[in-house]
N, C-alpha and C. Protein backbone atom coordinates (compact mmCIF):
# COMPACT_ATOMS: atom_id res chain seq x y z
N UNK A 1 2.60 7.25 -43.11
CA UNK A 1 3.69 7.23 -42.15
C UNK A 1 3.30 7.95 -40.86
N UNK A 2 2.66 8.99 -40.86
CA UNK A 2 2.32 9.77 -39.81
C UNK A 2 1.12 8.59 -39.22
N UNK A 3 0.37 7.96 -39.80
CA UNK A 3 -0.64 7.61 -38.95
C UNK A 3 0.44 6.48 -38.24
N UNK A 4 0.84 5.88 -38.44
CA UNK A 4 1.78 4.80 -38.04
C UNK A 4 2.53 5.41 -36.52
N UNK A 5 3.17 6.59 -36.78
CA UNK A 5 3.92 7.14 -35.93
C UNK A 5 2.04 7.60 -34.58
N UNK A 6 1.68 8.17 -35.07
CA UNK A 6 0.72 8.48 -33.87
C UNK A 6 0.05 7.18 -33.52
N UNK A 7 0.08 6.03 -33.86
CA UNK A 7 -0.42 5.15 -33.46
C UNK A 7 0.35 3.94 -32.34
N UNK A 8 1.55 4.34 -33.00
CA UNK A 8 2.81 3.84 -31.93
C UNK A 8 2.84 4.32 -31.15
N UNK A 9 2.56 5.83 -31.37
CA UNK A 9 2.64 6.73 -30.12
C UNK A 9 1.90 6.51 -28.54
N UNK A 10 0.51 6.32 -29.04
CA UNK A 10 -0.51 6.42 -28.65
C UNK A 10 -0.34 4.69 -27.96
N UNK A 11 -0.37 3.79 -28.31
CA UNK A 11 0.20 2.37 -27.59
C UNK A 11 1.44 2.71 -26.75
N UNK A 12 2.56 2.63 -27.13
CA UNK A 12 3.43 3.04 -26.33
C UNK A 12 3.01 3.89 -25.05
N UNK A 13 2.52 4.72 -25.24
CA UNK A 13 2.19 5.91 -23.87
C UNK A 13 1.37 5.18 -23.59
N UNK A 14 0.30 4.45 -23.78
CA UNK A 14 -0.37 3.36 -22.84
C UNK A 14 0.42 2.63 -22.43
N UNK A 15 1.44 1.98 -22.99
CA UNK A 15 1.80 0.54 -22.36
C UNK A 15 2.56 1.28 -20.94
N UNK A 16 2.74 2.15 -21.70
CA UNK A 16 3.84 2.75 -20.40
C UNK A 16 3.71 3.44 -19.09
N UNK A 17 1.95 3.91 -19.04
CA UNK A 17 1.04 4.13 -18.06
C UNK A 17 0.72 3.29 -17.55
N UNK A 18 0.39 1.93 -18.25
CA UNK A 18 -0.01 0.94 -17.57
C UNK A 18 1.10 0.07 -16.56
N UNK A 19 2.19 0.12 -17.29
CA UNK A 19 3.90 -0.53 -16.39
C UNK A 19 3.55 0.44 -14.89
N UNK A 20 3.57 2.10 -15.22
CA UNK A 20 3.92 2.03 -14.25
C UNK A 20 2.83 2.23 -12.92
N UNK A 21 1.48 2.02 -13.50
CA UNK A 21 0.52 1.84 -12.25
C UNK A 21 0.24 0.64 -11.96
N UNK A 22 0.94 -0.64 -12.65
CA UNK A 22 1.06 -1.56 -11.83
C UNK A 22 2.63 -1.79 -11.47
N UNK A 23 3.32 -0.85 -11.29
CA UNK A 23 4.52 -0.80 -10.38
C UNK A 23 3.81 -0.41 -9.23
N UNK A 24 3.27 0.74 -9.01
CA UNK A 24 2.62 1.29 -8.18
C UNK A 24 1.77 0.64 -7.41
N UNK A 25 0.59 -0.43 -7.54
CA UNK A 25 0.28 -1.40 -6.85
C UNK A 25 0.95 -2.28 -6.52
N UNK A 26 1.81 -2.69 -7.01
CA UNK A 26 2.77 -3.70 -6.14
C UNK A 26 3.46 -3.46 -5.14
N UNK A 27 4.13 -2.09 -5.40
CA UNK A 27 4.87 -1.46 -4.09
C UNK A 27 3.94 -1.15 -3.04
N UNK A 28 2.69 -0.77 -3.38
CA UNK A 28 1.76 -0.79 -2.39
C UNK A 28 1.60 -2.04 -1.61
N UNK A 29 0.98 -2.87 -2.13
CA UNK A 29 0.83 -4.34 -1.53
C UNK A 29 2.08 -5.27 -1.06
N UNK A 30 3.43 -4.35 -1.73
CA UNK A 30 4.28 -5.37 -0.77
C UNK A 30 5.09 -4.80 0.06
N UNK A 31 5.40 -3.24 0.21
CA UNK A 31 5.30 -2.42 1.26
C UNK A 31 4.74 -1.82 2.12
N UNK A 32 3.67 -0.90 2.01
CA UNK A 32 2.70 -0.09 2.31
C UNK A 32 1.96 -0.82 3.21
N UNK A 33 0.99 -1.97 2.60
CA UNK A 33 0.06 -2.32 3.12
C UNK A 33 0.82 -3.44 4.67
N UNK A 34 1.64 -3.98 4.18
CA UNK A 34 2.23 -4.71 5.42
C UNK A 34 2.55 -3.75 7.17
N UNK A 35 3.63 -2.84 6.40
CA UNK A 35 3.70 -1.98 7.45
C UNK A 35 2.25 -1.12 8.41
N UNK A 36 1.75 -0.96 7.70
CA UNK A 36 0.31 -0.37 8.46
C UNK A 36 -0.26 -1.56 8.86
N UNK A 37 -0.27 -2.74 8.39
CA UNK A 37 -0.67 -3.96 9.50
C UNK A 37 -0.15 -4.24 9.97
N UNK A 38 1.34 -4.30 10.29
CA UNK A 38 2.34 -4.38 11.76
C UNK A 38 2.02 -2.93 13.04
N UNK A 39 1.49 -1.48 11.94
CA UNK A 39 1.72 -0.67 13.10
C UNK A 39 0.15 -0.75 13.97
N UNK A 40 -0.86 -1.37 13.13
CA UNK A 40 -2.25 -1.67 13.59
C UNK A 40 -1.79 -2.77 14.59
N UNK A 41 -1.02 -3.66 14.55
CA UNK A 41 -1.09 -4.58 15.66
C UNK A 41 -0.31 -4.55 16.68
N UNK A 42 0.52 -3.21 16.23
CA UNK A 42 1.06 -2.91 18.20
C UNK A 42 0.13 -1.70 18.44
N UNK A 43 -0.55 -0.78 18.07
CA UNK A 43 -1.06 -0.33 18.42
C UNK A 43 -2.05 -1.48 19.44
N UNK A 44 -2.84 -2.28 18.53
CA UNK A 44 -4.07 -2.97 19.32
C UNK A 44 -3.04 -3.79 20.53
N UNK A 45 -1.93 -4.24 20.65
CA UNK A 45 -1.35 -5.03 21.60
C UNK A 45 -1.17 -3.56 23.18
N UNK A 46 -0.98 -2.85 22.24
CA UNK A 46 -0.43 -1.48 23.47
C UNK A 46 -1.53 -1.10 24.25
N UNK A 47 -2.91 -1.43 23.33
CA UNK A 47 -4.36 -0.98 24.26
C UNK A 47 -4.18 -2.16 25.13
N UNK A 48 -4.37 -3.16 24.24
CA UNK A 48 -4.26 -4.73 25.45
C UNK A 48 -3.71 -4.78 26.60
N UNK A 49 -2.42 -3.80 26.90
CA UNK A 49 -1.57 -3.68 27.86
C UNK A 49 -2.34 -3.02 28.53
N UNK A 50 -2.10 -2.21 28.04
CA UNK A 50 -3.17 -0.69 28.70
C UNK A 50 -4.03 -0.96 29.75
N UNK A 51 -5.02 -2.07 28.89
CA UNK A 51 -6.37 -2.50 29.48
C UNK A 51 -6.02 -3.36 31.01
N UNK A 52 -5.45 -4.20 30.84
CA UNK A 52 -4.88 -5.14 31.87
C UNK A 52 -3.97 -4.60 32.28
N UNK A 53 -3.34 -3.76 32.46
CA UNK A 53 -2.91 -2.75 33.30
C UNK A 53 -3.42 -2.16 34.35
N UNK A 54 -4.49 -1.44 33.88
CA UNK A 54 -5.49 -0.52 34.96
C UNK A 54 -6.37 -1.60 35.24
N UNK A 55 -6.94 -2.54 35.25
CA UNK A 55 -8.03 -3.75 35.44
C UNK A 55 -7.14 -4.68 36.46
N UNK A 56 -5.64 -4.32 36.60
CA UNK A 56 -4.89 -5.05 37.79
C UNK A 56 -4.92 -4.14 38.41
N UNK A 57 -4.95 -2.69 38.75
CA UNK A 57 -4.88 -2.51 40.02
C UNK A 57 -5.90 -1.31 39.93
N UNK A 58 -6.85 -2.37 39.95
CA UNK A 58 -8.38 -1.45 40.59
C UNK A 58 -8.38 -1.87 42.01
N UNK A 59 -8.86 -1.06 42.55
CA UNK A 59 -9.08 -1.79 44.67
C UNK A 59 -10.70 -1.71 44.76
């Protein structure tokens, strides 16, 4: 009986490590990672400005 119980044990606390580090990648990949590629592409749009900004009024 005891081996039974530590063996359930021992699955269970895996299965249940495993649920929640692939909760954890998902929230990554469907939060995380989006937002830092929206804030990467106004950043790069804001240099763009930037650039053609000062490159219009050179004399």
């Amino acid at each position: 009986m005891k081996n039974k119980f530590s063996t359930g044990f021992l699955i269970g606390s895996l299965a249940t490590l495993g649920a929640v580090a692939a909760t954890i990648v998902t929230f990554k990949k469907a939060y995380i990672d989006p937002v830092e590629t929206k804030v990467d592409e106004i950043n790069e749009n804001r240099r763009k400005a930037i650039r053609k900004s000062r490159a219009a009024h050179q004399f």
